[in-house]
C-alpha atoms as a PDB file:
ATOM      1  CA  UNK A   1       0.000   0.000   0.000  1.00  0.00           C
ATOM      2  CA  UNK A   2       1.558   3.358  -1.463  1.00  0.00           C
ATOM      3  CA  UNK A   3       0.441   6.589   0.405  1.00  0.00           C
ATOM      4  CA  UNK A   4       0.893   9.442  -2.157  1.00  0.00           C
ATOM      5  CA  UNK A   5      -0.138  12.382  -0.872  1.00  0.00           C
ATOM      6  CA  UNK A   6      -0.757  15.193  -2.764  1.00  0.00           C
ATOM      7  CA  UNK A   7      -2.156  18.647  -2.177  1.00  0.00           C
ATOM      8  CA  UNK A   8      -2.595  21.043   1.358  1.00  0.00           C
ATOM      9  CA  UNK A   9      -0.829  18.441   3.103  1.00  0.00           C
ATOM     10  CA  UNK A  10       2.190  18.008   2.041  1.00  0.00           C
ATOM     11  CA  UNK A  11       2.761  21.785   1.331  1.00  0.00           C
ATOM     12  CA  UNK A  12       2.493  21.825   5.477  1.00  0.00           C
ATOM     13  CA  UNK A  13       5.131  24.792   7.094  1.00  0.00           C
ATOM     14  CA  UNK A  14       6.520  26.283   3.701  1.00  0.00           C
ATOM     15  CA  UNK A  15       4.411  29.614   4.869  1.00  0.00           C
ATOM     16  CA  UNK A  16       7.098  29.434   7.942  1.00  0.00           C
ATOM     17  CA  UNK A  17       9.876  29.256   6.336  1.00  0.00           C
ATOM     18  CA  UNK A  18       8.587  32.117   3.234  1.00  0.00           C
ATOM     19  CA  UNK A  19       7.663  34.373   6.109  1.00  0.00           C
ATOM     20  CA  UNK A  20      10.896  33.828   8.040  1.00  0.00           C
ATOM     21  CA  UNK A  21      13.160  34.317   4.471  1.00  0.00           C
ATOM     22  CA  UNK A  22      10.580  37.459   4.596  1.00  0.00           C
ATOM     23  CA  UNK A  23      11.741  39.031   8.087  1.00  0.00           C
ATOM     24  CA  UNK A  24      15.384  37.834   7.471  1.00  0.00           C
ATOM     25  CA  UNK A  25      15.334  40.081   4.332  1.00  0.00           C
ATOM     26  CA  UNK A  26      13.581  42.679   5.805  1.00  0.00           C
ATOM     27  CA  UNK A  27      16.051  42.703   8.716  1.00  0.00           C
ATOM     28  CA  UNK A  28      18.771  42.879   6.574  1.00  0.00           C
ATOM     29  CA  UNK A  29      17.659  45.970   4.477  1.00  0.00           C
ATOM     30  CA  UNK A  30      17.326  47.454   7.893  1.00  0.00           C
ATOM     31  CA  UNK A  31      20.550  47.350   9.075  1.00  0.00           C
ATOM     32  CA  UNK A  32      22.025  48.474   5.243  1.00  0.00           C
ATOM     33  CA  UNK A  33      19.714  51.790   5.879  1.00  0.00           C
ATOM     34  CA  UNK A  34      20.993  52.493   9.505  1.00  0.00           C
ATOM     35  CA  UNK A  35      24.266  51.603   7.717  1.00  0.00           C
ATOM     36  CA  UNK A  36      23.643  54.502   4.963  1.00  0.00           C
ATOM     37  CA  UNK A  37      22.209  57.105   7.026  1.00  0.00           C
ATOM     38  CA  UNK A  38      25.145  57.203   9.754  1.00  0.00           C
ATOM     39  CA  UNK A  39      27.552  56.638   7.115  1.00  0.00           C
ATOM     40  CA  UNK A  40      25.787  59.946   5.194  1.00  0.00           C
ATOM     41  CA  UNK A  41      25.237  62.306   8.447  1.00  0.00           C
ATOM     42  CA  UNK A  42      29.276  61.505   9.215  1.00  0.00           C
ATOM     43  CA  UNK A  43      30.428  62.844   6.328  1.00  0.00           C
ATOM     44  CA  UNK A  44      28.126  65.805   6.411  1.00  0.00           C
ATOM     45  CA  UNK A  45      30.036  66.040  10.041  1.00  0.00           C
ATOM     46  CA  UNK A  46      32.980  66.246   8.051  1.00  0.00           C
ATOM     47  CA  UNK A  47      31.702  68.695   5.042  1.00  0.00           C
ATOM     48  CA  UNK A  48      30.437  71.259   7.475  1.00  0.00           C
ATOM     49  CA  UNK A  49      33.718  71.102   9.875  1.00  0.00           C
ATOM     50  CA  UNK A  50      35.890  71.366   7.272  1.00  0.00           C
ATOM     51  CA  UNK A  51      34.050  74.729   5.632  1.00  0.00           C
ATOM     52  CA  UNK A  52      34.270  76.026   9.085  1.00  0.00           C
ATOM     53  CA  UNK A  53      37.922  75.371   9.275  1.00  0.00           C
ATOM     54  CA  UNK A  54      37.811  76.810   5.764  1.00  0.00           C
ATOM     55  CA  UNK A  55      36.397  79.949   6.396  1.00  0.00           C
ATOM     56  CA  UNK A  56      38.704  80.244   9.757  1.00  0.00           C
ATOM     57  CA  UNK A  57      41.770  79.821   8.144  1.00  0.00           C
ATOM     58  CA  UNK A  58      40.916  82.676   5.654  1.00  0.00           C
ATOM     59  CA  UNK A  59      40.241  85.204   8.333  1.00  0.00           C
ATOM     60  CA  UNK A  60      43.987  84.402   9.323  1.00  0.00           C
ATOM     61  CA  UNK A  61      45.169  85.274   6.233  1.00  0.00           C
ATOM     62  CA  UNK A  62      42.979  88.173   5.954  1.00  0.00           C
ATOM     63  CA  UNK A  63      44.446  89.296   8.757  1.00  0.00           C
ATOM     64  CA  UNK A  64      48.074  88.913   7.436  1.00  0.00           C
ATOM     65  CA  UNK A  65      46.629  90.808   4.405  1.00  0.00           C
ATOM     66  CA  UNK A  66      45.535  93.789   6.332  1.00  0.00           C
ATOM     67  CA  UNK A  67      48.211  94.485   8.332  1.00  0.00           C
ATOM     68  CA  UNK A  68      51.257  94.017   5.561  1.00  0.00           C
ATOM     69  CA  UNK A  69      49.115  95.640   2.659  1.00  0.00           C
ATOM     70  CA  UNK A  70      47.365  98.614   4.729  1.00  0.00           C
ATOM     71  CA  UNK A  71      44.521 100.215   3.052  1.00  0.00           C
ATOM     72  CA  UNK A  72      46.162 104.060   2.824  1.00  0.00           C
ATOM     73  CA  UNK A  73      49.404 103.066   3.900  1.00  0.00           C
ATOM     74  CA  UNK A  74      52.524 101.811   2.845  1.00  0.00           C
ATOM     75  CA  UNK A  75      53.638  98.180   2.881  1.00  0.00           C
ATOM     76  CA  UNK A  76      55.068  96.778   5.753  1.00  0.00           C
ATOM     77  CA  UNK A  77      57.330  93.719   6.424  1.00  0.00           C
ATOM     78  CA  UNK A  78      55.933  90.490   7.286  1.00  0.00           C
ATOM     79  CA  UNK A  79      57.794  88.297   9.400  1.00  0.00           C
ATOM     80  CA  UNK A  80      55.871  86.017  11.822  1.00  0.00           C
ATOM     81  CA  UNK A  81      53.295  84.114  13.134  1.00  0.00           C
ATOM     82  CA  UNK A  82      49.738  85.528  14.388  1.00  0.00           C
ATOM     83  CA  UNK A  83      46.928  82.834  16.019  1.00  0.00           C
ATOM     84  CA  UNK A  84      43.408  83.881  16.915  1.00  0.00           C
ATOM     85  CA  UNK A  85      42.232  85.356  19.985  1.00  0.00           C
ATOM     86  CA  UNK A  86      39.904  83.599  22.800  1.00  0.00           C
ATOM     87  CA  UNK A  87      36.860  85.912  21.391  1.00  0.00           C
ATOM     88  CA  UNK A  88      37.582  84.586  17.816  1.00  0.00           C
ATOM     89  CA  UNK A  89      35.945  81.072  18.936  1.00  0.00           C
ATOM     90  CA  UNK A  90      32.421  82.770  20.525  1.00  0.00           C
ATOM     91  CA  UNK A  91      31.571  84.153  16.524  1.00  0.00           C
ATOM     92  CA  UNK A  92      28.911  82.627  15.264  1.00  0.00           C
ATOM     93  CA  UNK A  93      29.499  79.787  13.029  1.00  0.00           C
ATOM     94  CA  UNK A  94      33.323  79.586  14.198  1.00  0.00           C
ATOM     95  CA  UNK A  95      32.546  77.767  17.648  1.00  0.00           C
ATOM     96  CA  UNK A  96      35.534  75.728  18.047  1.00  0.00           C
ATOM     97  CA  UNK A  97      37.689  76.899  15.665  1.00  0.00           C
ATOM     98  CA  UNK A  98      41.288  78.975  15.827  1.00  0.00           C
ATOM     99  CA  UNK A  99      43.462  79.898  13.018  1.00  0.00           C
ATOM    100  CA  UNK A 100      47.521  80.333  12.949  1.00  0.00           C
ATOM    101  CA  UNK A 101      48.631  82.301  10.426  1.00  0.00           C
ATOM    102  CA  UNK A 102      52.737  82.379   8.693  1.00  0.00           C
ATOM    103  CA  UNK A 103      53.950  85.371   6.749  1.00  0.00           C
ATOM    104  CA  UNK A 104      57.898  85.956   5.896  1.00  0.00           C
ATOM    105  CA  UNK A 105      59.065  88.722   3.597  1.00  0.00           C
ATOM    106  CA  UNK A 106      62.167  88.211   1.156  1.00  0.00           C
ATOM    107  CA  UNK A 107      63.538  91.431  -0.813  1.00  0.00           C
ATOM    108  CA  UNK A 108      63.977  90.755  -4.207  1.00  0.00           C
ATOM    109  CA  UNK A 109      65.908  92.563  -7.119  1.00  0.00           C
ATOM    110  CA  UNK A 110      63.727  92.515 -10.302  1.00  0.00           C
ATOM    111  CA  UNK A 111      65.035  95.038 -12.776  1.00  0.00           C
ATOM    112  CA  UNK A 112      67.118  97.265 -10.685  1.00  0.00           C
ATOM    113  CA  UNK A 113      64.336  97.880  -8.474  1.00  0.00           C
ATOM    114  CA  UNK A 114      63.957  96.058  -4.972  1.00  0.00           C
ATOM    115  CA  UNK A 115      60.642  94.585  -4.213  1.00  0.00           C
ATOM    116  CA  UNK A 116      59.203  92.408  -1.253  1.00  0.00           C
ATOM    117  CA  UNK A 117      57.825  89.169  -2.067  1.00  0.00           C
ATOM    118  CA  UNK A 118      55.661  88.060   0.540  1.00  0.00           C
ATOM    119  CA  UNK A 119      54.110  84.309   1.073  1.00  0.00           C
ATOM    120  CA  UNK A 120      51.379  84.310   3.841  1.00  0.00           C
ATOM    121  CA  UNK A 121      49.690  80.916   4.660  1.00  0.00           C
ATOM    122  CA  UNK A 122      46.945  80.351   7.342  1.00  0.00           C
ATOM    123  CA  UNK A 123      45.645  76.812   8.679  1.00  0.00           C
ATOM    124  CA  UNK A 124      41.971  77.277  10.513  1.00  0.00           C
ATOM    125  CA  UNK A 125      41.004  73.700  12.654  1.00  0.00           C
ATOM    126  CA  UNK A 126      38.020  73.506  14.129  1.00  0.00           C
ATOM    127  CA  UNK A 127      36.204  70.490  16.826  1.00  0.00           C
ATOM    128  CA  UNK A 128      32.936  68.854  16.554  1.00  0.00           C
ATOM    129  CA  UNK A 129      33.029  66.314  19.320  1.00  0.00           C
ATOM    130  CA  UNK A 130      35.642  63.520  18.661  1.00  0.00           C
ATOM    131  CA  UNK A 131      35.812  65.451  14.622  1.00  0.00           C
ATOM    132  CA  UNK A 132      39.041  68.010  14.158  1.00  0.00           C
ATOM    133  CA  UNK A 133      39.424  69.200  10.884  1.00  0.00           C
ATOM    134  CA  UNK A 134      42.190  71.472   9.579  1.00  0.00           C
ATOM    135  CA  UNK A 135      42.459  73.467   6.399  1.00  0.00           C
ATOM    136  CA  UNK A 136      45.152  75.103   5.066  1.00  0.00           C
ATOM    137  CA  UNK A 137      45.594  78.397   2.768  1.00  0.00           C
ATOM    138  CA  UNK A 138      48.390  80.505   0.818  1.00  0.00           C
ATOM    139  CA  UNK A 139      49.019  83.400  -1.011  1.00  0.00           C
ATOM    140  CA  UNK A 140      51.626  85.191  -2.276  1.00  0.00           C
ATOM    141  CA  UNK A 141      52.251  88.788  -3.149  1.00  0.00           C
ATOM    142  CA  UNK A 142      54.564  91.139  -4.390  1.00  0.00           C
ATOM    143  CA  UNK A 143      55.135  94.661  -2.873  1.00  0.00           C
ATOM    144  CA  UNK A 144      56.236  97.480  -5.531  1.00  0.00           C
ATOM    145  CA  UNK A 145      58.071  99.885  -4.192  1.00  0.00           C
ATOM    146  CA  UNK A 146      57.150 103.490  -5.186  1.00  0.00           C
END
């Protein structure tokens, strides 16, 4: 005598193991997101920091700018370093940050007249929690004597 049994009982716990593939798959998609969206806010961390450190490291050299290229003034030798003050930090959208900013000044002959070449650099960093992020940036200029 052959049982063969066909039909709604032998198709008996296949809805288990469907709906378990189902939550597996699920679960796993999940995870990728959570995966994707802290991946994606960190490096916004990272985008925002390092325009702040940006924009600090500018107002260094700014800085260096003003005071060897004096609007109404004559130019001035540039030999040093400058950082940012404690009050520099409380400006909105600079929390955190600091600059330090490098000028030197070498006299150069260029066609029997003496001129001052100066290079000025500036790195800003600035903190968000655990994130520091440092940018760096030069310039160079010539002063013409008159």
């Amino acid at each position: 005598m052959c049982h063969n049994v066909k039909g709604p009982l032998r198709q008996r716990g296949s809805l288990l193991v469907i709906s378990l593939f189902v939550l597996i798959v699920g679960a796993l998609l999940g995870v990728t997101m959570v995966r994707l969206l802290s991946a994606s806010s960190q490096s916004v961390i990272y985008e925002v920091t390092g325009q702040r450190a940006f924009n600090a490291a500018n107002s260094g050299l700014q800085q260096l700018l003003a005071g060897s290229f004096p609007v109404g003034g004559s130019p001035t030798v540039c030999n040093g370093t400058i950082t940012s003050d404690a009050a520099f930090s409380q400006i909105d959208g600079l929390q955190n940050c600091q600059y330090e900013a490098r000028c030197s000044t070498t006299e150069l002959l260029v066609a029997g007249q003496t001129r001052q070449y100066v290079r000025l650099s500036s790195t800003g960093y600035c903190a968000a929690g655990s994130v520091i992020v440092s940018r760096t940036v030069a310039a160079d200029a010539v002063q013409q004597e008159q």
